[in-house]
PDB file of N, CA and C in Angstrom:
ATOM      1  N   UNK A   1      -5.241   5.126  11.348  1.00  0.00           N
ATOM      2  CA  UNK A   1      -4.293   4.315  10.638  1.00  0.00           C
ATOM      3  C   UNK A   1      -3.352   3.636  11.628  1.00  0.00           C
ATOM      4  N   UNK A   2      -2.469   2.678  11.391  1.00  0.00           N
ATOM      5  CA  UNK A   2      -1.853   1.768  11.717  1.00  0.00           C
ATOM      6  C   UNK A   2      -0.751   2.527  11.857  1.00  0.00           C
ATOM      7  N   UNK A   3       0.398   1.568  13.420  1.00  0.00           N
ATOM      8  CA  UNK A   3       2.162   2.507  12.971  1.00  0.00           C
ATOM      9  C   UNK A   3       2.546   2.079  11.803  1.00  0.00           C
ATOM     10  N   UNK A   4       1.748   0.414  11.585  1.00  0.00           N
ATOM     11  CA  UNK A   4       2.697   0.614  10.231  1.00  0.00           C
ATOM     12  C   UNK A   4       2.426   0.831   8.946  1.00  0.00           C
ATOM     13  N   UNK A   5       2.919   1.367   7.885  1.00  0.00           N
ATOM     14  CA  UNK A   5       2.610   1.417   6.444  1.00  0.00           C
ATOM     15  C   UNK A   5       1.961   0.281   5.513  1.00  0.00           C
ATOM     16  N   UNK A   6       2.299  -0.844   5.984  1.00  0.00           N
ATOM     17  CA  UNK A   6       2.401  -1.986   4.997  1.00  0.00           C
ATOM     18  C   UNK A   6       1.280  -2.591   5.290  1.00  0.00           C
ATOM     19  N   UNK A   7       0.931  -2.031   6.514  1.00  0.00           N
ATOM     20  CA  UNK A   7      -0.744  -2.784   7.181  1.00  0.00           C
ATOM     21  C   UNK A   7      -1.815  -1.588   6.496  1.00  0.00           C
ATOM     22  N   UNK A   8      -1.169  -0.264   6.196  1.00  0.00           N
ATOM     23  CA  UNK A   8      -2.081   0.589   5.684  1.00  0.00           C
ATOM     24  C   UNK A   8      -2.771   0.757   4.300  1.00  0.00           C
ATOM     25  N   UNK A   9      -1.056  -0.149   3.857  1.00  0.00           N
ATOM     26  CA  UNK A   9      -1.581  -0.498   2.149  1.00  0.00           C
ATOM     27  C   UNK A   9      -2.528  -1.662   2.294  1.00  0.00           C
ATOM     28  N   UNK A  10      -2.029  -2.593   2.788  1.00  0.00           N
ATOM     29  CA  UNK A  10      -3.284  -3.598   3.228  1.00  0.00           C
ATOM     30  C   UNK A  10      -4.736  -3.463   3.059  1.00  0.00           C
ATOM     31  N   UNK A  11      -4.831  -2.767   4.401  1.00  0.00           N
ATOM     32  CA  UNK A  11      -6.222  -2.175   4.724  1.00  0.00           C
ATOM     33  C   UNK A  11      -7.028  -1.135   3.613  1.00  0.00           C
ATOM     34  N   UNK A  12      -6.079  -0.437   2.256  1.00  0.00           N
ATOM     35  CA  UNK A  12      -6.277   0.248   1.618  1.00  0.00           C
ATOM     36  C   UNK A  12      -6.692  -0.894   0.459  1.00  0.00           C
ATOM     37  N   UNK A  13      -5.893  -1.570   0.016  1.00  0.00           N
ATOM     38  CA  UNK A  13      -6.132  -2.791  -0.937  1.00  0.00           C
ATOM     39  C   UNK A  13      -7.514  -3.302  -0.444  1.00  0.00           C
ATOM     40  N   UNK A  14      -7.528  -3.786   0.361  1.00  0.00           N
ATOM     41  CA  UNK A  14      -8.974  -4.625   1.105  1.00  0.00           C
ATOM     42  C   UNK A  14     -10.257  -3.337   0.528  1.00  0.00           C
ATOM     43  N   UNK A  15     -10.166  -2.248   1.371  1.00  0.00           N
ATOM     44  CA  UNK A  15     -11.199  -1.831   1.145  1.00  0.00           C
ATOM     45  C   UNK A  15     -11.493  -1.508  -0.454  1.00  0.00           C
ATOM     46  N   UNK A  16     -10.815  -1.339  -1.315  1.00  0.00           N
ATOM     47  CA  UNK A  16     -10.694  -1.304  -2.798  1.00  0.00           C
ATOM     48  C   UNK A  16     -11.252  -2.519  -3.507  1.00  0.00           C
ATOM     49  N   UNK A  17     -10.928  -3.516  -2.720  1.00  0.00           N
ATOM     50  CA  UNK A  17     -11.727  -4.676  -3.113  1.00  0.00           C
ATOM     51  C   UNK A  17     -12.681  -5.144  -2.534  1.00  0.00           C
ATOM     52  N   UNK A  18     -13.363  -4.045  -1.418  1.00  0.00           N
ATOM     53  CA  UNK A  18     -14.112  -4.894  -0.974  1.00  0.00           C
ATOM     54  C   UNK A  18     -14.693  -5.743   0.058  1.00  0.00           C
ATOM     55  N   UNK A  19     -12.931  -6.090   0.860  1.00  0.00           N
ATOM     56  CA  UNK A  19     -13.006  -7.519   1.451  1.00  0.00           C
ATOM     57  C   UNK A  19     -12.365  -6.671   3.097  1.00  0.00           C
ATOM     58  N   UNK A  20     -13.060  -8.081   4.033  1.00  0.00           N
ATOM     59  CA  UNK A  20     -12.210  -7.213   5.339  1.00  0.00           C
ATOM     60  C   UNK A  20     -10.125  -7.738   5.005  1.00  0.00           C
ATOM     61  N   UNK A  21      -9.368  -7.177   5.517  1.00  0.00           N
ATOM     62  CA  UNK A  21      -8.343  -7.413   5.467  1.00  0.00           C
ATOM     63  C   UNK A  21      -7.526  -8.509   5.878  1.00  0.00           C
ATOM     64  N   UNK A  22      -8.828  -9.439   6.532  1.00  0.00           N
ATOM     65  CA  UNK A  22      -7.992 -10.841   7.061  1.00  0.00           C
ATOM     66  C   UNK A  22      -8.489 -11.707   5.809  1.00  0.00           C
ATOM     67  N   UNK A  23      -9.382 -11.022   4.632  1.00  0.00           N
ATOM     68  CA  UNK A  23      -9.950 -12.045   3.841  1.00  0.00           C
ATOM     69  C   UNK A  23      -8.715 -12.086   2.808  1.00  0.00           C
ATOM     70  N   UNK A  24      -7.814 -11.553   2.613  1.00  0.00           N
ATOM     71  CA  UNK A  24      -6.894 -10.886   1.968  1.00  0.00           C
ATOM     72  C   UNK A  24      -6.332 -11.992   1.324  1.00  0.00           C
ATOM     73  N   UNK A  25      -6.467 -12.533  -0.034  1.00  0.00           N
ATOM     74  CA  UNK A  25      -6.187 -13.694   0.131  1.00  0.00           C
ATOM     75  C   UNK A  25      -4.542 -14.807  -0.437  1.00  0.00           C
ATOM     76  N   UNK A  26      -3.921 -13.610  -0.876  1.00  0.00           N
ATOM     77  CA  UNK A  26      -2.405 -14.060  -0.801  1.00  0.00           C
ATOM     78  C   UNK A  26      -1.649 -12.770  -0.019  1.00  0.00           C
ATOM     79  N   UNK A  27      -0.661 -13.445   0.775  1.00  0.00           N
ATOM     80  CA  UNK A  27      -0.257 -12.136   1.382  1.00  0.00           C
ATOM     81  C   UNK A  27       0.471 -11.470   0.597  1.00  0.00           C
ATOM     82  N   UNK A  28       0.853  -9.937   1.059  1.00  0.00           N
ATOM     83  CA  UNK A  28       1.389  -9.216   0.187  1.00  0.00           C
ATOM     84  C   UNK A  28       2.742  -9.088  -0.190  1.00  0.00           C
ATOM     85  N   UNK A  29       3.642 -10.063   0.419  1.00  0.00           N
ATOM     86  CA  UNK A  29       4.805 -10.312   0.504  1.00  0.00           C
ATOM     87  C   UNK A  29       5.277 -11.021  -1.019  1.00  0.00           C
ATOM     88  N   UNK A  30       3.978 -11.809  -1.135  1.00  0.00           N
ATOM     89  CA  UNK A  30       4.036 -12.380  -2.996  1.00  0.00           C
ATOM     90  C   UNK A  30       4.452 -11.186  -3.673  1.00  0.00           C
ATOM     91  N   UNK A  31       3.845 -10.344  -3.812  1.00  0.00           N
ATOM     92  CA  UNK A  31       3.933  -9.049  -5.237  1.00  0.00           C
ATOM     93  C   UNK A  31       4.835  -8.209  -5.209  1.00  0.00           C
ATOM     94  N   UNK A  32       5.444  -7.895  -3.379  1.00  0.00           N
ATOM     95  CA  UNK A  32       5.930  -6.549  -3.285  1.00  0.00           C
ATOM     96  C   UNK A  32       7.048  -6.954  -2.134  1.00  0.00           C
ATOM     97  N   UNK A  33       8.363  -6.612  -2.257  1.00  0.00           N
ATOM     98  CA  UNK A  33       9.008  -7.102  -0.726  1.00  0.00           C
ATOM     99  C   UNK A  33       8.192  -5.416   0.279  1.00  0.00           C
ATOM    100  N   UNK A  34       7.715  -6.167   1.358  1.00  0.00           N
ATOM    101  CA  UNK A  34       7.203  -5.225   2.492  1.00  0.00           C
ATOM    102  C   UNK A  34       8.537  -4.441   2.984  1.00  0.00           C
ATOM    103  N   UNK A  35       9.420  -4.883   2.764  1.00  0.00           N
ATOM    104  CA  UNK A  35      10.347  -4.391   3.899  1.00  0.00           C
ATOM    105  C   UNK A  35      10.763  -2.910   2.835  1.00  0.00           C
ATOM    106  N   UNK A  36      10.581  -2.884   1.452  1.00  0.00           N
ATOM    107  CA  UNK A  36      11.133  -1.441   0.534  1.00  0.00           C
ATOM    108  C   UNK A  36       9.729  -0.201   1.268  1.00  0.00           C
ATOM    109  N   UNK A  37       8.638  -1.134   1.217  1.00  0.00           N
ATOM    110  CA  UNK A  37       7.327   0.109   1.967  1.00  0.00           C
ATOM    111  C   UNK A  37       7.874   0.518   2.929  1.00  0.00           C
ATOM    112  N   UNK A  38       8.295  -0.338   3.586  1.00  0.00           N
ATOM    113  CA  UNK A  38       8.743  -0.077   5.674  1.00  0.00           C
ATOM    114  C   UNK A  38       9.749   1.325   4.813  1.00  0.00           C
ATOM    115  N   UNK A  39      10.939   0.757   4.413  1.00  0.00           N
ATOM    116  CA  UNK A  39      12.055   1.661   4.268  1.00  0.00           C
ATOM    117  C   UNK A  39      11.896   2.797   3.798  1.00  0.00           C
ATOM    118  N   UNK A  40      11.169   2.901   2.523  1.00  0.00           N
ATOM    119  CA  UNK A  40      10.680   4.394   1.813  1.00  0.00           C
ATOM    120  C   UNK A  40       9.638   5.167   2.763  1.00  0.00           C
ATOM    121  N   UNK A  41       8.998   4.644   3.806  1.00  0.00           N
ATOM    122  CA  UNK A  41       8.070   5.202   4.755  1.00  0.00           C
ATOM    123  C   UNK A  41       8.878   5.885   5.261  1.00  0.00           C
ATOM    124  N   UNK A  42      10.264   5.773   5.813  1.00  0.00           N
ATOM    125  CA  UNK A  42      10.990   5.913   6.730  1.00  0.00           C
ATOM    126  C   UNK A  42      11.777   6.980   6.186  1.00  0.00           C
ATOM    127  N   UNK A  43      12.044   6.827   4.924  1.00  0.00           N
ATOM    128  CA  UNK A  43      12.915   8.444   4.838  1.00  0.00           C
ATOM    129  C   UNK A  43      12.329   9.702   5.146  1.00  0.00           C
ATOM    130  N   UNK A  44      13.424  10.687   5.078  1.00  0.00           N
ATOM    131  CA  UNK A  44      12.888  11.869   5.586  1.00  0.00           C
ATOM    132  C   UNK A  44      12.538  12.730   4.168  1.00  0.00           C
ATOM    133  N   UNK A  45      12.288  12.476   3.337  1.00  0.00           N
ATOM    134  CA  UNK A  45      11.542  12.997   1.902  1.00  0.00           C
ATOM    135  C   UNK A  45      10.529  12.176   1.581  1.00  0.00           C
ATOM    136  N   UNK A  46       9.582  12.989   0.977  1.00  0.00           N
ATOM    137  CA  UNK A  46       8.495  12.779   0.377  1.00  0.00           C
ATOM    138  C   UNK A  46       8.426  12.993  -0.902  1.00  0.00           C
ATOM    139  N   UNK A  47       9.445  12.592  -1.936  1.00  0.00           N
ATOM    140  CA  UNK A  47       9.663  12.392  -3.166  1.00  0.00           C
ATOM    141  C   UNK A  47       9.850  10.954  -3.319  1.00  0.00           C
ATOM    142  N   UNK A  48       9.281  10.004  -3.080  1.00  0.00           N
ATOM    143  CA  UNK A  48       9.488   8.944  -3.774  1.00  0.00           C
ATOM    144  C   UNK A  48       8.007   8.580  -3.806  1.00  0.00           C
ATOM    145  N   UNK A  49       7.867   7.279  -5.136  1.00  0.00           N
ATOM    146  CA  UNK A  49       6.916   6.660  -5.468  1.00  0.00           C
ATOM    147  C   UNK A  49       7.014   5.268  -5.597  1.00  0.00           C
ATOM    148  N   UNK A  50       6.352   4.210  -4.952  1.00  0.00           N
ATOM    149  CA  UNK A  50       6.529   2.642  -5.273  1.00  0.00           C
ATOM    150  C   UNK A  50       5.129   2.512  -5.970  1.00  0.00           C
ATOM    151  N   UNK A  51       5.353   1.490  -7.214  1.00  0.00           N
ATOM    152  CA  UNK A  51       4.320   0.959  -7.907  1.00  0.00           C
ATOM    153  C   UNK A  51       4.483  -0.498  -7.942  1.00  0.00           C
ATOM    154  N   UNK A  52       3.338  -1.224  -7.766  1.00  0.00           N
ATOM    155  CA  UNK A  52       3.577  -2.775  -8.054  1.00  0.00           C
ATOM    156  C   UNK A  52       2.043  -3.092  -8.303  1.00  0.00           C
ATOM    157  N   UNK A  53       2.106  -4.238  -8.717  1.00  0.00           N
ATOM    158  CA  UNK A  53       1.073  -5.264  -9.607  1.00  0.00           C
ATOM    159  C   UNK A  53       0.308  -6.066  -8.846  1.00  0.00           C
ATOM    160  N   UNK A  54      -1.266  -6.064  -8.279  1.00  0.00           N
ATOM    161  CA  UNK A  54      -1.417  -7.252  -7.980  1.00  0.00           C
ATOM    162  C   UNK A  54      -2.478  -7.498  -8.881  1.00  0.00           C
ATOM    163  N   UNK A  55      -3.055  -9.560  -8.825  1.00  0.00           N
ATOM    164  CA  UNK A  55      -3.733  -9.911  -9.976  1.00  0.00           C
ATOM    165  C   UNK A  55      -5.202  -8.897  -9.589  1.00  0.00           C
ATOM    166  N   UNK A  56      -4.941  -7.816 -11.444  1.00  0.00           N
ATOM    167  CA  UNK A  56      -6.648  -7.261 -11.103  1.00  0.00           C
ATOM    168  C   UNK A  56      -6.723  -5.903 -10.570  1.00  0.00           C
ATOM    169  N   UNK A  57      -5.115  -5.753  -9.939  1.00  0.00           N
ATOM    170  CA  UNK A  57      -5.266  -4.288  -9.180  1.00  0.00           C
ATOM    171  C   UNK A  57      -3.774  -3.745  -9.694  1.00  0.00           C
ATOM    172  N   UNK A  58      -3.531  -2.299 -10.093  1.00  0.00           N
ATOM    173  CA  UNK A  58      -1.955  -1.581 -10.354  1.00  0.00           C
ATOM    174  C   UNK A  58      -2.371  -0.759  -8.459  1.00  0.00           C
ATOM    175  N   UNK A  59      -1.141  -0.825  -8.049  1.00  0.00           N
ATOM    176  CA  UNK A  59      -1.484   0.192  -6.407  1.00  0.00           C
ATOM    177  C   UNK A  59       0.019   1.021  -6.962  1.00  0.00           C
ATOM    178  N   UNK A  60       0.129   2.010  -6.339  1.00  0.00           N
ATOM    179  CA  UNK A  60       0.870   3.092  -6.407  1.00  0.00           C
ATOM    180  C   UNK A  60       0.817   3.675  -5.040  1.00  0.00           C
ATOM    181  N   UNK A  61       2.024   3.515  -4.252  1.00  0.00           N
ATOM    182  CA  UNK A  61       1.930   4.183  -2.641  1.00  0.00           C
ATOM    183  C   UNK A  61       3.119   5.599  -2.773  1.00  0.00           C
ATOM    184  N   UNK A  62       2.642   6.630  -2.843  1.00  0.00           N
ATOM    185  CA  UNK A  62       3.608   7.657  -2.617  1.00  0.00           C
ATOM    186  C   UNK A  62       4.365   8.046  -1.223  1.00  0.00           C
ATOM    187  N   UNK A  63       5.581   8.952  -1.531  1.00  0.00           N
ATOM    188  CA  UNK A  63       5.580   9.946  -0.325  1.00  0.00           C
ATOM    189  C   UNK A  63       4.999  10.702   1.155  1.00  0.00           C
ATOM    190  N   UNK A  64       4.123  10.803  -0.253  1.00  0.00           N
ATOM    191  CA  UNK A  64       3.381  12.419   0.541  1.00  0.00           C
ATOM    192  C   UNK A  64       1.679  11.762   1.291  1.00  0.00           C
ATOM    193  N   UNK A  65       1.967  10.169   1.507  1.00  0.00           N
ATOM    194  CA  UNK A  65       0.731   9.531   1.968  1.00  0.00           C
ATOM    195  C   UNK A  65      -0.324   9.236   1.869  1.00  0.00           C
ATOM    196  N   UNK A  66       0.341   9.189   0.030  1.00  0.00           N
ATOM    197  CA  UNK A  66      -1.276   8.652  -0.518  1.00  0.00           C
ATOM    198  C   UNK A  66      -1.083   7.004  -1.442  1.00  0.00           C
ATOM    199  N   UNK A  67      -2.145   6.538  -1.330  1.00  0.00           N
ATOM    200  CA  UNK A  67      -1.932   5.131  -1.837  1.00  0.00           C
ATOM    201  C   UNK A  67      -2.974   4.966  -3.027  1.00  0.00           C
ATOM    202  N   UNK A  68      -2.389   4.800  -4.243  1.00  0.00           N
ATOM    203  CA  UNK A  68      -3.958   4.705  -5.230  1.00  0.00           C
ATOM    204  C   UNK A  68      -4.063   3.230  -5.784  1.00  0.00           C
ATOM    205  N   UNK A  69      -5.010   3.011  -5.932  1.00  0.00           N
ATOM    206  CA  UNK A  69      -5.810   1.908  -6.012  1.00  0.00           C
ATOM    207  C   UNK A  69      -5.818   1.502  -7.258  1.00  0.00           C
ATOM    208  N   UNK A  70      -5.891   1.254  -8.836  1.00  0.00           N
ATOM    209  CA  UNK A  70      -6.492   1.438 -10.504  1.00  0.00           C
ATOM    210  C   UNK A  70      -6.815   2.408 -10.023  1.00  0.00           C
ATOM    211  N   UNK A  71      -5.768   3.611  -9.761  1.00  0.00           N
ATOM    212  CA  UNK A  71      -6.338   4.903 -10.215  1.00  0.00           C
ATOM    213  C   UNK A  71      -6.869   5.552  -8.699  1.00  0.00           C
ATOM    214  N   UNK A  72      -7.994   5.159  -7.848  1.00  0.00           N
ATOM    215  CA  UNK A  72      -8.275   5.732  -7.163  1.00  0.00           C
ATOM    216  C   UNK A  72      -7.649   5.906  -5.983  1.00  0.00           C
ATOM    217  N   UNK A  73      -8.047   7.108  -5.053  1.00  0.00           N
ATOM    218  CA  UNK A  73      -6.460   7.951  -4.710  1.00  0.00           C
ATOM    219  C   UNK A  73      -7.385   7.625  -2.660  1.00  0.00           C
ATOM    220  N   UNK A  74      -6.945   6.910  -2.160  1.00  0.00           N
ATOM    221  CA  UNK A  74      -6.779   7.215  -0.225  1.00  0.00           C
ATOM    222  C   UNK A  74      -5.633   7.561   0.285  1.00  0.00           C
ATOM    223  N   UNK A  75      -6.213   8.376   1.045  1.00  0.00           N
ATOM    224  CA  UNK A  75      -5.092   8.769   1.590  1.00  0.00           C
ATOM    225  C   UNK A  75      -4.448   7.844   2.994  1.00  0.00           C
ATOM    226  N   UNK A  76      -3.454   7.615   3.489  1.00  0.00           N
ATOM    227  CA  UNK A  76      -2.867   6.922   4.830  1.00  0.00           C
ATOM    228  C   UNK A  76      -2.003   7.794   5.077  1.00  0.00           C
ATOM    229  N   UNK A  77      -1.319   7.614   5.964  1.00  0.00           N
ATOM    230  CA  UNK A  77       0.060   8.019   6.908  1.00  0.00           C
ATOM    231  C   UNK A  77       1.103   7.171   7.047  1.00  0.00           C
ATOM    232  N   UNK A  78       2.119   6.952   5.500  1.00  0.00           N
ATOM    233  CA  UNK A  78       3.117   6.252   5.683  1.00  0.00           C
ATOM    234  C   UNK A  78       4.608   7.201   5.932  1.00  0.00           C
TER     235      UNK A  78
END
Protein backbone atom coordinates (compact mmCIF):
# COMPACT_ATOMS: atom_id res chain seq x y z
CA UNK A 1 0.00 0.00 0.00
CA UNK A 2 0.72 3.58 -0.53
CA UNK A 3 1.89 6.38 2.48
CA UNK A 4 -1.05 7.71 1.50
CA UNK A 5 -4.73 6.79 2.29
CA UNK A 6 -6.51 8.59 -0.41
CA UNK A 7 -4.31 6.83 -3.12
CA UNK A 8 -5.40 3.56 -1.24
CA UNK A 9 -9.04 4.29 -1.56
CA UNK A 10 -8.23 4.97 -5.11
CA UNK A 11 -6.48 1.94 -5.92
CA UNK A 12 -9.31 0.11 -3.88
CA UNK A 13 -12.18 1.86 -6.01
CA UNK A 14 -10.23 0.96 -9.33
CA UNK A 15 -9.82 -2.50 -8.54
CA UNK A 16 -13.70 -2.80 -7.58
CA UNK A 17 -14.33 -1.55 -10.84
CA UNK A 18 -12.14 -3.08 -12.62
CA UNK A 19 -10.04 -0.37 -14.12
CA UNK A 20 -6.18 0.43 -13.61
CA UNK A 21 -6.21 3.59 -11.37
CA UNK A 22 -5.00 6.13 -13.91
CA UNK A 23 -8.25 5.04 -15.88
CA UNK A 24 -10.11 6.53 -12.97
CA UNK A 25 -12.25 8.65 -14.61
CA UNK A 26 -13.36 11.74 -12.48
CA UNK A 27 -11.07 12.43 -9.77
CA UNK A 28 -12.01 11.80 -6.40
CA UNK A 29 -11.94 15.18 -5.14
CA UNK A 30 -15.61 15.53 -7.03
CA UNK A 31 -17.48 13.18 -4.36
CA UNK A 32 -15.36 13.38 -1.28
CA UNK A 33 -12.99 16.36 0.06
CA UNK A 34 -9.52 14.10 0.21
CA UNK A 35 -8.16 16.17 2.73
CA UNK A 36 -11.22 14.65 5.72
CA UNK A 37 -9.49 10.85 4.47
CA UNK A 38 -5.88 12.42 4.99
CA UNK A 39 -7.22 13.81 8.50
CA UNK A 40 -9.32 10.81 9.91
CA UNK A 41 -6.22 8.55 8.74
CA UNK A 42 -4.29 10.58 11.00
CA UNK A 43 -5.98 10.34 14.29
CA UNK A 44 -4.87 8.28 16.90
CA UNK A 45 -8.37 6.18 17.15
CA UNK A 46 -9.79 3.79 15.17
CA UNK A 47 -13.40 4.61 15.81
CA UNK A 48 -14.35 6.55 13.04
CA UNK A 49 -16.18 5.79 9.76
CA UNK A 50 -16.39 7.98 6.37
CA UNK A 51 -19.10 7.05 3.84
CA UNK A 52 -19.61 8.76 0.47
CA UNK A 53 -21.32 8.19 -2.94
CA UNK A 54 -19.82 7.63 -6.14
CA UNK A 55 -21.99 7.27 -9.54
CA UNK A 56 -22.73 3.25 -9.22
CA UNK A 57 -20.56 2.68 -6.15
CA UNK A 58 -21.57 3.48 -1.91
CA UNK A 59 -17.48 3.13 -0.47
CA UNK A 60 -17.26 3.18 3.26
CA UNK A 61 -13.44 3.69 4.55
CA UNK A 62 -13.12 2.86 8.31
CA UNK A 63 -10.68 3.20 11.19
CA UNK A 64 -9.47 0.04 11.69
CA UNK A 65 -8.26 -0.11 7.71
CA UNK A 66 -10.75 -1.37 5.92
CA UNK A 67 -12.40 0.16 2.84
CA UNK A 68 -15.74 -1.48 1.44
CA UNK A 69 -16.74 -1.27 -1.85
CA UNK A 70 -21.23 -1.94 -2.38
CA UNK A 71 -20.59 -3.93 0.41
CA UNK A 72 -17.39 -5.66 -0.33
CA UNK A 73 -14.79 -5.39 2.38
CA UNK A 74 -10.40 -4.76 1.35
CA UNK A 75 -8.50 -4.23 3.50
CA UNK A 76 -5.55 -1.04 3.26
CA UNK A 77 -3.48 0.76 5.82
CA UNK A 78 -5.00 4.12 6.42
Amino acid sequence: MSDSPVVDVVETISDAKGIDPDEFETPLQEYIDTEAIELLASHDTASWTLSFELPNHTVTVTGDGLVHVDGARDEIRV
